[in-house]
PDB file of N, CA and C in Angstrom:
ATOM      1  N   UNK A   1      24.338  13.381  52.169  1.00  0.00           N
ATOM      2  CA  UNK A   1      24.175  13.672  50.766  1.00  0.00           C
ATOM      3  C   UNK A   1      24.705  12.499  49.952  1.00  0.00           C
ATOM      4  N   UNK A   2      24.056  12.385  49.097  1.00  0.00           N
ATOM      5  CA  UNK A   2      24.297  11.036  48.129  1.00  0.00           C
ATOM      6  C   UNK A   2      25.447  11.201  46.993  1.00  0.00           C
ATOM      7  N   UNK A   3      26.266  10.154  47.148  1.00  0.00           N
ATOM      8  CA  UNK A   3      27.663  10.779  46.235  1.00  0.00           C
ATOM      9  C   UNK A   3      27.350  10.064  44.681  1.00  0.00           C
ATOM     10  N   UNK A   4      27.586  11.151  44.248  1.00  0.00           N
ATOM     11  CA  UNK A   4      26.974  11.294  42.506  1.00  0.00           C
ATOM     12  C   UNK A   4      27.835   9.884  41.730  1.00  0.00           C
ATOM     13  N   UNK A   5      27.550   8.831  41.197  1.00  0.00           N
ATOM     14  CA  UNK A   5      28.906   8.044  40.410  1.00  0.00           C
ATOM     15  C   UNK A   5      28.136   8.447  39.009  1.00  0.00           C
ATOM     16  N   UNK A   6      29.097   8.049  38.339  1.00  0.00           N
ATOM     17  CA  UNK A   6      29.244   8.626  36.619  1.00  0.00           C
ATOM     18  C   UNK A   6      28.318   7.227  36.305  1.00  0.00           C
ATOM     19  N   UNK A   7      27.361   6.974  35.948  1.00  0.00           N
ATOM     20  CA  UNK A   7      27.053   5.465  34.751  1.00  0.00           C
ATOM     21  C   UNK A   7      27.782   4.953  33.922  1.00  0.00           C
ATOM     22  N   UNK A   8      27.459   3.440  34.281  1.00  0.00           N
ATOM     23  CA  UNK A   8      28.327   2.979  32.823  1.00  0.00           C
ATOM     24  C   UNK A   8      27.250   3.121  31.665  1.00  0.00           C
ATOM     25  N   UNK A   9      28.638   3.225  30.313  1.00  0.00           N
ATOM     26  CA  UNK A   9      27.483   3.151  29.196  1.00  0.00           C
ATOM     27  C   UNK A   9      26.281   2.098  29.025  1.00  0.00           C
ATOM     28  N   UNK A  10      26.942   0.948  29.577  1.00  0.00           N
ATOM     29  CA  UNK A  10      25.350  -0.099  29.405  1.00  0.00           C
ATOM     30  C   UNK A  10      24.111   0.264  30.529  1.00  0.00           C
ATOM     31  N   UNK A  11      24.625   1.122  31.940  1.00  0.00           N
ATOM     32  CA  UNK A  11      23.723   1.661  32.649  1.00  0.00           C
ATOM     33  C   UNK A  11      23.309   2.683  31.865  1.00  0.00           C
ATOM     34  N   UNK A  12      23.677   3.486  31.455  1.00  0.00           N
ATOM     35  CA  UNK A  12      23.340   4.784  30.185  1.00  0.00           C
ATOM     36  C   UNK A  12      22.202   3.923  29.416  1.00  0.00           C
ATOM     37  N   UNK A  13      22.376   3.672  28.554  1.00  0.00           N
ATOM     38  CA  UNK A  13      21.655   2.915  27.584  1.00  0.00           C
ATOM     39  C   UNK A  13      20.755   1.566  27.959  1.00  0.00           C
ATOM     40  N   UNK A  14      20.523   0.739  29.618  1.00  0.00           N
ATOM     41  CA  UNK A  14      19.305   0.885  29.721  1.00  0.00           C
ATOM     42  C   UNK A  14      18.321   1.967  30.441  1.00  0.00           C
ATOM     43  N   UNK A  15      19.151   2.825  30.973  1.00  0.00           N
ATOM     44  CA  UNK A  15      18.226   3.693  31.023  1.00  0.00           C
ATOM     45  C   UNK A  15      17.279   4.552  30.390  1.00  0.00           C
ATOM     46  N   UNK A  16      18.196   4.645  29.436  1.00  0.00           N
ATOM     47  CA  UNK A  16      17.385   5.721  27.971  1.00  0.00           C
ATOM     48  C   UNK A  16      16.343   4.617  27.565  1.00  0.00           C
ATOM     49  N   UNK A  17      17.000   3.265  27.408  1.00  0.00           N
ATOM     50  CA  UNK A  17      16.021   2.745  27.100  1.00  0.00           C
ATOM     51  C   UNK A  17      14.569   2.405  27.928  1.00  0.00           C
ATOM     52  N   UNK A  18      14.939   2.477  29.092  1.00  0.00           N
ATOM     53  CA  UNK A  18      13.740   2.330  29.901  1.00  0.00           C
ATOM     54  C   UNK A  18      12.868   3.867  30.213  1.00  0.00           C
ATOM     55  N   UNK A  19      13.552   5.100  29.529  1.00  0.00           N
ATOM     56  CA  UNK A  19      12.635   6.028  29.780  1.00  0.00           C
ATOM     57  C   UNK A  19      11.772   6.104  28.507  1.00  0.00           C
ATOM     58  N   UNK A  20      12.756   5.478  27.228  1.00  0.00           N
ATOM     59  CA  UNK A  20      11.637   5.370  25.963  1.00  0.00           C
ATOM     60  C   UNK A  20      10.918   4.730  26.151  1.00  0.00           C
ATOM     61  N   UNK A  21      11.029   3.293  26.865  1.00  0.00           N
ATOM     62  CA  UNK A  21       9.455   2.284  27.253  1.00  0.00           C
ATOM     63  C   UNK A  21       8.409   3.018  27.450  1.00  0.00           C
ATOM     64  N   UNK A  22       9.067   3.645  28.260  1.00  0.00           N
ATOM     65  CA  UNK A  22       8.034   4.484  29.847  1.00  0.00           C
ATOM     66  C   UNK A  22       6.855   5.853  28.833  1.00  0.00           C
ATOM     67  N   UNK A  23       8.073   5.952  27.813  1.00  0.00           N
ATOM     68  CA  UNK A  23       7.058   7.565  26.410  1.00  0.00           C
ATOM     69  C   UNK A  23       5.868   6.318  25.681  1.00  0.00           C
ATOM     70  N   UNK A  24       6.596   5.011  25.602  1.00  0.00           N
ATOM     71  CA  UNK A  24       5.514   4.704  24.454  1.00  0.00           C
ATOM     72  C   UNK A  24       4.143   4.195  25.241  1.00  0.00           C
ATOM     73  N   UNK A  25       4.486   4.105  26.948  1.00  0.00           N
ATOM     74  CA  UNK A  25       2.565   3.789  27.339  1.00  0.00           C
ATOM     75  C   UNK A  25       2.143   4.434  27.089  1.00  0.00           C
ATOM     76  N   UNK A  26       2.121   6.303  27.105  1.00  0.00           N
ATOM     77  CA  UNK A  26       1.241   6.931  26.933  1.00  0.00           C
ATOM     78  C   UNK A  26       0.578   6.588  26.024  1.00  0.00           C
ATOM     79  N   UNK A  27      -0.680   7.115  26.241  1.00  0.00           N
ATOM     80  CA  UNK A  27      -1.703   6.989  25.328  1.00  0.00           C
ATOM     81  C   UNK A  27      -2.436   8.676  25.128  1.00  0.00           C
ATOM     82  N   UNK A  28      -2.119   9.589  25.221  1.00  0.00           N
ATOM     83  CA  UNK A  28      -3.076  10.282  24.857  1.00  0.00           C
ATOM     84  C   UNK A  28      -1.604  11.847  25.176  1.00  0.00           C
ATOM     85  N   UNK A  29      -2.310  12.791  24.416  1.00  0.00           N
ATOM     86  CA  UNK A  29      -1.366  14.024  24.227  1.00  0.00           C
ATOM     87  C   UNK A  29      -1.622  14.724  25.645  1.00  0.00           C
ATOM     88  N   UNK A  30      -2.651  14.486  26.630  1.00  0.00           N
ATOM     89  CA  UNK A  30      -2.417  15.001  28.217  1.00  0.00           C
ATOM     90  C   UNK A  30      -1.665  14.375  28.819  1.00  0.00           C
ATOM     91  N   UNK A  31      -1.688  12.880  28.558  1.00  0.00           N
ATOM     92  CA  UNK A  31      -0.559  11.628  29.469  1.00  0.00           C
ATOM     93  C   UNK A  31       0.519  12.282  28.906  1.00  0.00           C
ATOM     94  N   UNK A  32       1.266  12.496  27.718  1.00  0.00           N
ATOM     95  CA  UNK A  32       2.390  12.702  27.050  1.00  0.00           C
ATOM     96  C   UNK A  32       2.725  14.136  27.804  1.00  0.00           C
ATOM     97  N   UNK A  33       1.632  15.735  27.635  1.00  0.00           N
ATOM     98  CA  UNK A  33       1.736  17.006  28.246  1.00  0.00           C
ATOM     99  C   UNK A  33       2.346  16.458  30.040  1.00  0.00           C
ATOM    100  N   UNK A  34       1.475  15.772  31.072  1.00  0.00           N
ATOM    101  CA  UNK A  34       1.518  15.409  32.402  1.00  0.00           C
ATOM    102  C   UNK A  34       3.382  14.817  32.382  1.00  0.00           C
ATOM    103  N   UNK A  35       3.449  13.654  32.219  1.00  0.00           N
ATOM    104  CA  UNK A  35       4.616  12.978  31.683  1.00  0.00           C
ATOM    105  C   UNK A  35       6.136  13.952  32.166  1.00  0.00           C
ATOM    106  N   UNK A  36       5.706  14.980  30.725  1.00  0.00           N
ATOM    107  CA  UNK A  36       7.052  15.553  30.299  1.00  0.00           C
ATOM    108  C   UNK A  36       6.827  16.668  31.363  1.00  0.00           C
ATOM    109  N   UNK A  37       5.834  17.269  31.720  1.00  0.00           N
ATOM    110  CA  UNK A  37       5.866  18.275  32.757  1.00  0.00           C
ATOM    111  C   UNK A  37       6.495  17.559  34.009  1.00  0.00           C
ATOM    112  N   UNK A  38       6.238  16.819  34.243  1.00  0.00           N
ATOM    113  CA  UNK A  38       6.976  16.080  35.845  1.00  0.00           C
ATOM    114  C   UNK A  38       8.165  15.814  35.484  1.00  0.00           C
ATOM    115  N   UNK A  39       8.346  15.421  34.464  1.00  0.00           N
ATOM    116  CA  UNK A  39      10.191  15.202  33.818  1.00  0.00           C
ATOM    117  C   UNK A  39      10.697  16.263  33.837  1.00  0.00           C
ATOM    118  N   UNK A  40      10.435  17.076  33.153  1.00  0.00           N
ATOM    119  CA  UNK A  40      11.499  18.615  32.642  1.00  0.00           C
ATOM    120  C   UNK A  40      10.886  19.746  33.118  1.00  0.00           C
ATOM    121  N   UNK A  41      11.888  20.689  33.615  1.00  0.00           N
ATOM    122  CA  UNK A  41      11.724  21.841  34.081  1.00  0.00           C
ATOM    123  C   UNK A  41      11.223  22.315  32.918  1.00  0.00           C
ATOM    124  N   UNK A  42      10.042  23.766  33.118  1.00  0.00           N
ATOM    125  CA  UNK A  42       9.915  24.312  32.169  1.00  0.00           C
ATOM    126  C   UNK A  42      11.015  24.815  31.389  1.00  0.00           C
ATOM    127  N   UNK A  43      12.118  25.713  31.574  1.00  0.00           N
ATOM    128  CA  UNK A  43      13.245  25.640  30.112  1.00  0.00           C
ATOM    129  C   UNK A  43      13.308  24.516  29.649  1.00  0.00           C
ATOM    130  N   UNK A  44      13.427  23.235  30.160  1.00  0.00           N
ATOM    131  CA  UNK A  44      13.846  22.244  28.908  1.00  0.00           C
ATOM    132  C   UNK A  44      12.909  21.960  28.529  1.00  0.00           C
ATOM    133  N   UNK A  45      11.594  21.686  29.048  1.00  0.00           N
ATOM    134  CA  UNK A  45      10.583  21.684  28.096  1.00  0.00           C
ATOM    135  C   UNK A  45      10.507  22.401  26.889  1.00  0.00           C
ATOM    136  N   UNK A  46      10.429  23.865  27.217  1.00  0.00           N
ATOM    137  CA  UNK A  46       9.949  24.850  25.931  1.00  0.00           C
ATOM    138  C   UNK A  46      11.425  24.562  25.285  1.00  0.00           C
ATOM    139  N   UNK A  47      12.826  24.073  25.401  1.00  0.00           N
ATOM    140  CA  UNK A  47      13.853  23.900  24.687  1.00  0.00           C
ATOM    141  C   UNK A  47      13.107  22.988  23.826  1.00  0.00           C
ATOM    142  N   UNK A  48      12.590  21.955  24.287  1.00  0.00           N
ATOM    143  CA  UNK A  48      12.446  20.997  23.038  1.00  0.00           C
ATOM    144  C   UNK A  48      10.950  21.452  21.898  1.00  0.00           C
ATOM    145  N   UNK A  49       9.806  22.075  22.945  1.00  0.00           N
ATOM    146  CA  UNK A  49       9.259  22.713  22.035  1.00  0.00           C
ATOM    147  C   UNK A  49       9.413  23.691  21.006  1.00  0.00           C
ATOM    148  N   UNK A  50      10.423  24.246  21.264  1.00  0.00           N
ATOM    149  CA  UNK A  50      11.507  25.407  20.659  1.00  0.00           C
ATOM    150  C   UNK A  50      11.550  24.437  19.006  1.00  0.00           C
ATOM    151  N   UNK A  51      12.755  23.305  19.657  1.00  0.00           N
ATOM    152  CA  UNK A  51      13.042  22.448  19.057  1.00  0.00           C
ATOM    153  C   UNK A  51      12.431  22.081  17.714  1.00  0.00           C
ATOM    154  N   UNK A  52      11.100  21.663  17.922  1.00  0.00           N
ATOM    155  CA  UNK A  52      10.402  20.676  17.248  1.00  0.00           C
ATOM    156  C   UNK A  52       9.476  21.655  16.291  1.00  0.00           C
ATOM    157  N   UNK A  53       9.093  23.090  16.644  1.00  0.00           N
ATOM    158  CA  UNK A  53       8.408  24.027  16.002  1.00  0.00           C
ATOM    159  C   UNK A  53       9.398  24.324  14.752  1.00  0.00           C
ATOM    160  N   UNK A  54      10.789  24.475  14.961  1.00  0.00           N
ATOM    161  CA  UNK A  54      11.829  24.348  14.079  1.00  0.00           C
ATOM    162  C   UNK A  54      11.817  23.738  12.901  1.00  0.00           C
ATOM    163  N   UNK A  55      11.399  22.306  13.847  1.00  0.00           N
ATOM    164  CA  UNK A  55      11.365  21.473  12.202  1.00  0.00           C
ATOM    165  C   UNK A  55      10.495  21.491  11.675  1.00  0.00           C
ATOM    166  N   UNK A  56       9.086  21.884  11.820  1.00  0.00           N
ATOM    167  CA  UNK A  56       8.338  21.876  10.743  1.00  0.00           C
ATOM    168  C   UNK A  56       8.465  23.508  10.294  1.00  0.00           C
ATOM    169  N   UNK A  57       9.039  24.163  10.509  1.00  0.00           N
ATOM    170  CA  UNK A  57       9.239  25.715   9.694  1.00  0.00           C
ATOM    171  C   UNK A  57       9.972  25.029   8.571  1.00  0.00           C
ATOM    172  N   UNK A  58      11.697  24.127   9.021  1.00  0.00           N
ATOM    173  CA  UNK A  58      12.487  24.122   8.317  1.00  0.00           C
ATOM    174  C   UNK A  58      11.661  23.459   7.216  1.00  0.00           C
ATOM    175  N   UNK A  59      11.016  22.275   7.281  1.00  0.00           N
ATOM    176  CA  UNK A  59      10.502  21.796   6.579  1.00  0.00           C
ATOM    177  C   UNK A  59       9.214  22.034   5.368  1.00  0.00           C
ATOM    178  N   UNK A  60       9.154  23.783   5.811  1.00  0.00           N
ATOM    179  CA  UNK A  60       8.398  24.751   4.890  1.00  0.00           C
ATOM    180  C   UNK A  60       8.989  25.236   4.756  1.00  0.00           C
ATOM    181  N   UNK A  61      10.614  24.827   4.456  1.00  0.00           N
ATOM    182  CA  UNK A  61      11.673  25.974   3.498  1.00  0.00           C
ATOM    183  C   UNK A  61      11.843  27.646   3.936  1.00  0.00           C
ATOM    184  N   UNK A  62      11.323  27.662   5.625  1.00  0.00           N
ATOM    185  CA  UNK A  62      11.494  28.896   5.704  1.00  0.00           C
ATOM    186  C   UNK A  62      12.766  29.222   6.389  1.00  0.00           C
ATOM    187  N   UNK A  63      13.211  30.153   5.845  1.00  0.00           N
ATOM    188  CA  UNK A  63      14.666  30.905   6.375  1.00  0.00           C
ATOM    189  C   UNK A  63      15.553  30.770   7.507  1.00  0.00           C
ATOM    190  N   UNK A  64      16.095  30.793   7.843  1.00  0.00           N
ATOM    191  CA  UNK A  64      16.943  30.441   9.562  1.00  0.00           C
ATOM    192  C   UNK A  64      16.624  31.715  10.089  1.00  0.00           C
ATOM    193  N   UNK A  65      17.034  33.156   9.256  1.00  0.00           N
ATOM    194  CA  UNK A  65      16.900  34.032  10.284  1.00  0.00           C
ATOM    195  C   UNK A  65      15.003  34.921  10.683  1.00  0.00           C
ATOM    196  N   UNK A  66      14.385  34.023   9.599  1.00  0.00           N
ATOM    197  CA  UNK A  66      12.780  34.002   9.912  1.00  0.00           C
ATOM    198  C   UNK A  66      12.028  33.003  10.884  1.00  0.00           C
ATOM    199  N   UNK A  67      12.906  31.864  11.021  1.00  0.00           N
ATOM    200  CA  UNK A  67      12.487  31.028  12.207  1.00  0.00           C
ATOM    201  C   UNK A  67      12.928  31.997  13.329  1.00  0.00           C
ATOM    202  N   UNK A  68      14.350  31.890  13.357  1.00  0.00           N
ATOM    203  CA  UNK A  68      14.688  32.811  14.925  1.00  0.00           C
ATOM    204  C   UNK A  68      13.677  33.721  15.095  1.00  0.00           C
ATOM    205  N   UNK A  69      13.586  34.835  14.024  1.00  0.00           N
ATOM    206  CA  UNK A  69      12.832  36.149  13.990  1.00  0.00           C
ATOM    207  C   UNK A  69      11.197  35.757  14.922  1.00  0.00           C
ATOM    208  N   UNK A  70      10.736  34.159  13.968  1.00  0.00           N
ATOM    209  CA  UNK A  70       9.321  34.047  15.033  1.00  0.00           C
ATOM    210  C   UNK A  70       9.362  33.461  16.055  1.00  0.00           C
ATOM    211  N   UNK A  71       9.995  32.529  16.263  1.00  0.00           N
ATOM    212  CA  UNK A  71      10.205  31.630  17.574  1.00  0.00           C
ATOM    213  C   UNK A  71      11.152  32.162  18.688  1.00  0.00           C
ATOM    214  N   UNK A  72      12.381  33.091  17.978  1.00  0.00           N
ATOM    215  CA  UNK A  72      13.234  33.257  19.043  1.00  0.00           C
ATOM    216  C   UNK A  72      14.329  31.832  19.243  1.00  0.00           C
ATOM    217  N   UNK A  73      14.461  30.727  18.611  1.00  0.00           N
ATOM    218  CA  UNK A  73      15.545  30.205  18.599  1.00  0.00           C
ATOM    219  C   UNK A  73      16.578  30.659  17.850  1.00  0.00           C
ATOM    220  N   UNK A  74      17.783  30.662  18.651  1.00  0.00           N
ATOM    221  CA  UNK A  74      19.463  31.090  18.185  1.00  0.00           C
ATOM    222  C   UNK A  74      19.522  30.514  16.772  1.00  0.00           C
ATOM    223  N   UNK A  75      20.026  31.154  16.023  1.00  0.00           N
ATOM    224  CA  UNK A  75      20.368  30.659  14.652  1.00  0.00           C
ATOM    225  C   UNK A  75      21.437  29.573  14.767  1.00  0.00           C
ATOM    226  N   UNK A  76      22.010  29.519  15.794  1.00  0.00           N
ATOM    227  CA  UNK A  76      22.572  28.470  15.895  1.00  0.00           C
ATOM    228  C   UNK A  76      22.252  27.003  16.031  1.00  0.00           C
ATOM    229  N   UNK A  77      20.997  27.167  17.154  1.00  0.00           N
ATOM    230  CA  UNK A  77      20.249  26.124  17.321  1.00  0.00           C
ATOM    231  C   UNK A  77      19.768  25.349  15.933  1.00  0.00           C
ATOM    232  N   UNK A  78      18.633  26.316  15.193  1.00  0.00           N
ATOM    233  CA  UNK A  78      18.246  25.984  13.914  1.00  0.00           C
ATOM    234  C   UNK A  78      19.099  25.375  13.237  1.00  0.00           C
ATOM    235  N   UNK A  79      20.322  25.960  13.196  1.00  0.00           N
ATOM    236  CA  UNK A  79      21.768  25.162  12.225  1.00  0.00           C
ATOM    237  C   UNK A  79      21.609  23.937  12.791  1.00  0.00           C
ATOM    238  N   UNK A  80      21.658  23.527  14.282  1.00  0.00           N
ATOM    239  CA  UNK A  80      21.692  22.147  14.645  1.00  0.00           C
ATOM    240  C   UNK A  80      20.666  21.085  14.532  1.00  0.00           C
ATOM    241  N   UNK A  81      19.333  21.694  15.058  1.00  0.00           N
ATOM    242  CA  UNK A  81      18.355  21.422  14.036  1.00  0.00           C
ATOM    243  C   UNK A  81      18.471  20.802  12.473  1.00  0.00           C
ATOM    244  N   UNK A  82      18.746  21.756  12.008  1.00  0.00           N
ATOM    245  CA  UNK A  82      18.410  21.389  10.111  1.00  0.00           C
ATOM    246  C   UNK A  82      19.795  20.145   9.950  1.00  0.00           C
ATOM    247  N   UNK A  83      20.831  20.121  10.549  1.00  0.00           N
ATOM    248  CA  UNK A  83      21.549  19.395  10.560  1.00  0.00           C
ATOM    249  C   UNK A  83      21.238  18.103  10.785  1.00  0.00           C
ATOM    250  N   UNK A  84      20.493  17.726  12.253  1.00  0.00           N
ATOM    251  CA  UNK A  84      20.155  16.207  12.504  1.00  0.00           C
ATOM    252  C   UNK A  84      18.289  16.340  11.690  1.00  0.00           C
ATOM    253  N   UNK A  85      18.211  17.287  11.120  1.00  0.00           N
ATOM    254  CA  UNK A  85      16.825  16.927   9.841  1.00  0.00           C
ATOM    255  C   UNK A  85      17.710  15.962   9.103  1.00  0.00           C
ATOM    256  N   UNK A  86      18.905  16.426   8.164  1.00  0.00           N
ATOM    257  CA  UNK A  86      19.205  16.314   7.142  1.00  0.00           C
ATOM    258  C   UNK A  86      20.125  14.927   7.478  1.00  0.00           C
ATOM    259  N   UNK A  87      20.962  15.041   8.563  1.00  0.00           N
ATOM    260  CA  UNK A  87      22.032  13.797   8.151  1.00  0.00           C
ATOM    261  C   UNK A  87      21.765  12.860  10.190  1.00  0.00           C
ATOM    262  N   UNK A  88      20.361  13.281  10.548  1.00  0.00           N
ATOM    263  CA  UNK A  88      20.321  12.807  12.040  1.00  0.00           C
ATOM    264  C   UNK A  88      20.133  11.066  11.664  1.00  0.00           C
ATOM    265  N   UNK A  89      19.624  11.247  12.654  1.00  0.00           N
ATOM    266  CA  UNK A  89      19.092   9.364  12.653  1.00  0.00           C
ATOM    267  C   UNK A  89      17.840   8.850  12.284  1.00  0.00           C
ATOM    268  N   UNK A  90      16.842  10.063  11.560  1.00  0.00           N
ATOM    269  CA  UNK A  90      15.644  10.229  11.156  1.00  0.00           C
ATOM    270  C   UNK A  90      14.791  10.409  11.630  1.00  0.00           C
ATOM    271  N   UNK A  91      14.527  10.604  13.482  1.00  0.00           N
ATOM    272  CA  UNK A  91      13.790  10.664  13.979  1.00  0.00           C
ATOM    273  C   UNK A  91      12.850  11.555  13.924  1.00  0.00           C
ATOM    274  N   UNK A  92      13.290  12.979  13.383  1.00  0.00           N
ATOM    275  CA  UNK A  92      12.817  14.216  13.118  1.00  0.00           C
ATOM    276  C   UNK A  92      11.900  13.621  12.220  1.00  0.00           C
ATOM    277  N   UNK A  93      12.520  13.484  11.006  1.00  0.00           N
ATOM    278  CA  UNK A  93      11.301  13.282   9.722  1.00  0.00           C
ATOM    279  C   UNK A  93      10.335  12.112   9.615  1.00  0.00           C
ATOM    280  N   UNK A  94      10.613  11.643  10.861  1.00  0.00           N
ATOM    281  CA  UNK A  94       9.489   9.855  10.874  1.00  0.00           C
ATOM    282  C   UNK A  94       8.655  10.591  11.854  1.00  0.00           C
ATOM    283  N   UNK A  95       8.724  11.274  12.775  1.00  0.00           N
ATOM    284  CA  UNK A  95       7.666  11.989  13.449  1.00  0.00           C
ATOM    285  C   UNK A  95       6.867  12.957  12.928  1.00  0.00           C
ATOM    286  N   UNK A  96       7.832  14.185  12.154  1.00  0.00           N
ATOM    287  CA  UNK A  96       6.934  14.917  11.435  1.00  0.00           C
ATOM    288  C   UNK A  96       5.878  13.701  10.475  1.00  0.00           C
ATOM    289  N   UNK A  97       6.717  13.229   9.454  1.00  0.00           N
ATOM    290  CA  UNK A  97       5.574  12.310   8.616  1.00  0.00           C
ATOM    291  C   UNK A  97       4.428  11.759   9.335  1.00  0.00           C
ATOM    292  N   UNK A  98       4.365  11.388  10.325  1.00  0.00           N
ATOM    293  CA  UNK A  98       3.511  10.363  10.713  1.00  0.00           C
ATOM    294  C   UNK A  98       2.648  11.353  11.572  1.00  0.00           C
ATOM    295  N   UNK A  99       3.203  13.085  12.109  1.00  0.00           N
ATOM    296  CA  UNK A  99       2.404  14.018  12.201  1.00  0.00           C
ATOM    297  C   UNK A  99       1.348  14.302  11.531  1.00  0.00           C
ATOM    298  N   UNK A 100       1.640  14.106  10.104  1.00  0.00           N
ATOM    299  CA  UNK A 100       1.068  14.533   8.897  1.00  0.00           C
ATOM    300  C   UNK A 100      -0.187  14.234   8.635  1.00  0.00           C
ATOM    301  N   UNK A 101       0.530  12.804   8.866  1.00  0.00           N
ATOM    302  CA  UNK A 101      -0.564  11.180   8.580  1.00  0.00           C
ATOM    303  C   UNK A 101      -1.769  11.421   9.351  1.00  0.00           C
ATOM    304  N   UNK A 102      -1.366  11.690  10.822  1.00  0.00           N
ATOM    305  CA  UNK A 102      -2.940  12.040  11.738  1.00  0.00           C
ATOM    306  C   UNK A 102      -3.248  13.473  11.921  1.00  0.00           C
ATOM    307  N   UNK A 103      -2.957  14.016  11.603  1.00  0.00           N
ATOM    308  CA  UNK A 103      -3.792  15.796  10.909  1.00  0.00           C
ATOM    309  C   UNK A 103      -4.591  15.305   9.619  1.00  0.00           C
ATOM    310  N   UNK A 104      -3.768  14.534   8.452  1.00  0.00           N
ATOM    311  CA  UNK A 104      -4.977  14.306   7.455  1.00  0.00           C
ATOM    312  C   UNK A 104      -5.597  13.471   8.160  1.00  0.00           C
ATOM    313  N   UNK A 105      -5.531  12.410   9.064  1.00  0.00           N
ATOM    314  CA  UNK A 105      -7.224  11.693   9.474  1.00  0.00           C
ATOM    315  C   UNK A 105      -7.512  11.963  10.358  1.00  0.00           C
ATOM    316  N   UNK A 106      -7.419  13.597  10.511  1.00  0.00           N
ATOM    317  CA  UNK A 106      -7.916  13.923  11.559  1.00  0.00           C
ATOM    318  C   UNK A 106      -8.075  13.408  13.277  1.00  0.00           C
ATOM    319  N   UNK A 107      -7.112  12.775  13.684  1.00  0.00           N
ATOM    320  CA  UNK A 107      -6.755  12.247  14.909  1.00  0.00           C
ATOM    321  C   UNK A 107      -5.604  13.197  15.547  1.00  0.00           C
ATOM    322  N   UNK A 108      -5.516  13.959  15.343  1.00  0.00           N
ATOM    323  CA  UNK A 108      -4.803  15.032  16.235  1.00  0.00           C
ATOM    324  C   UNK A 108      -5.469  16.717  16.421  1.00  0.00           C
TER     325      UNK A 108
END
């Protein structure tokens, strides 16, 4: 059995960075679906789909305990959620936006 060592942070951080390389070949929302299915067990998958359905509720001003109510995420979650909406690193709202962008030209 293979003995587990902890990473260093610069091993940490090229790794993350080499799994973000690895998100931006995709090219298409089945490569991206295929991808994340071989990566993540289904719970963490639907965690992040959980996730991301979140932010565009939050972002239609709807309620914390009306998100839980439809999705079934912990009101807690949502709190953490609306939190890295509001003061994260922007990633949330540069994805939704640019969601936006290809629903109006119709490319999604």
């Amino acid at each position: 059995m293979k003995e587990h060592r902890a990473l260093t942070a610069r091993q940490e951080a090229l790794a993350e960075r080499a799994l973000f390389g690895a998100v931006l070949t995709l090219k298409s929302i089945e490569e991206c679906r295929s991808f994340f299915r071989d990566l993540c067990t289904p719970a963490e998958l639907q965690a992040l789909a959980d996730r991301w359905a979140v932010v565009g509720l939050l972002q239609q001003g709807v309620s914390y305990r009306e998100i839980s109510k439809q999705t079934g995420v912990s009101v807690t979650t949502i709190g953490r959620v609306a939190r890295y909406l509001q003061n994260g690193n922007g990633g949330y709202t540069l994805a939704a936006d640019r969601m936006k962008g290809h629903r109006a030209n119709g490319s999604l």
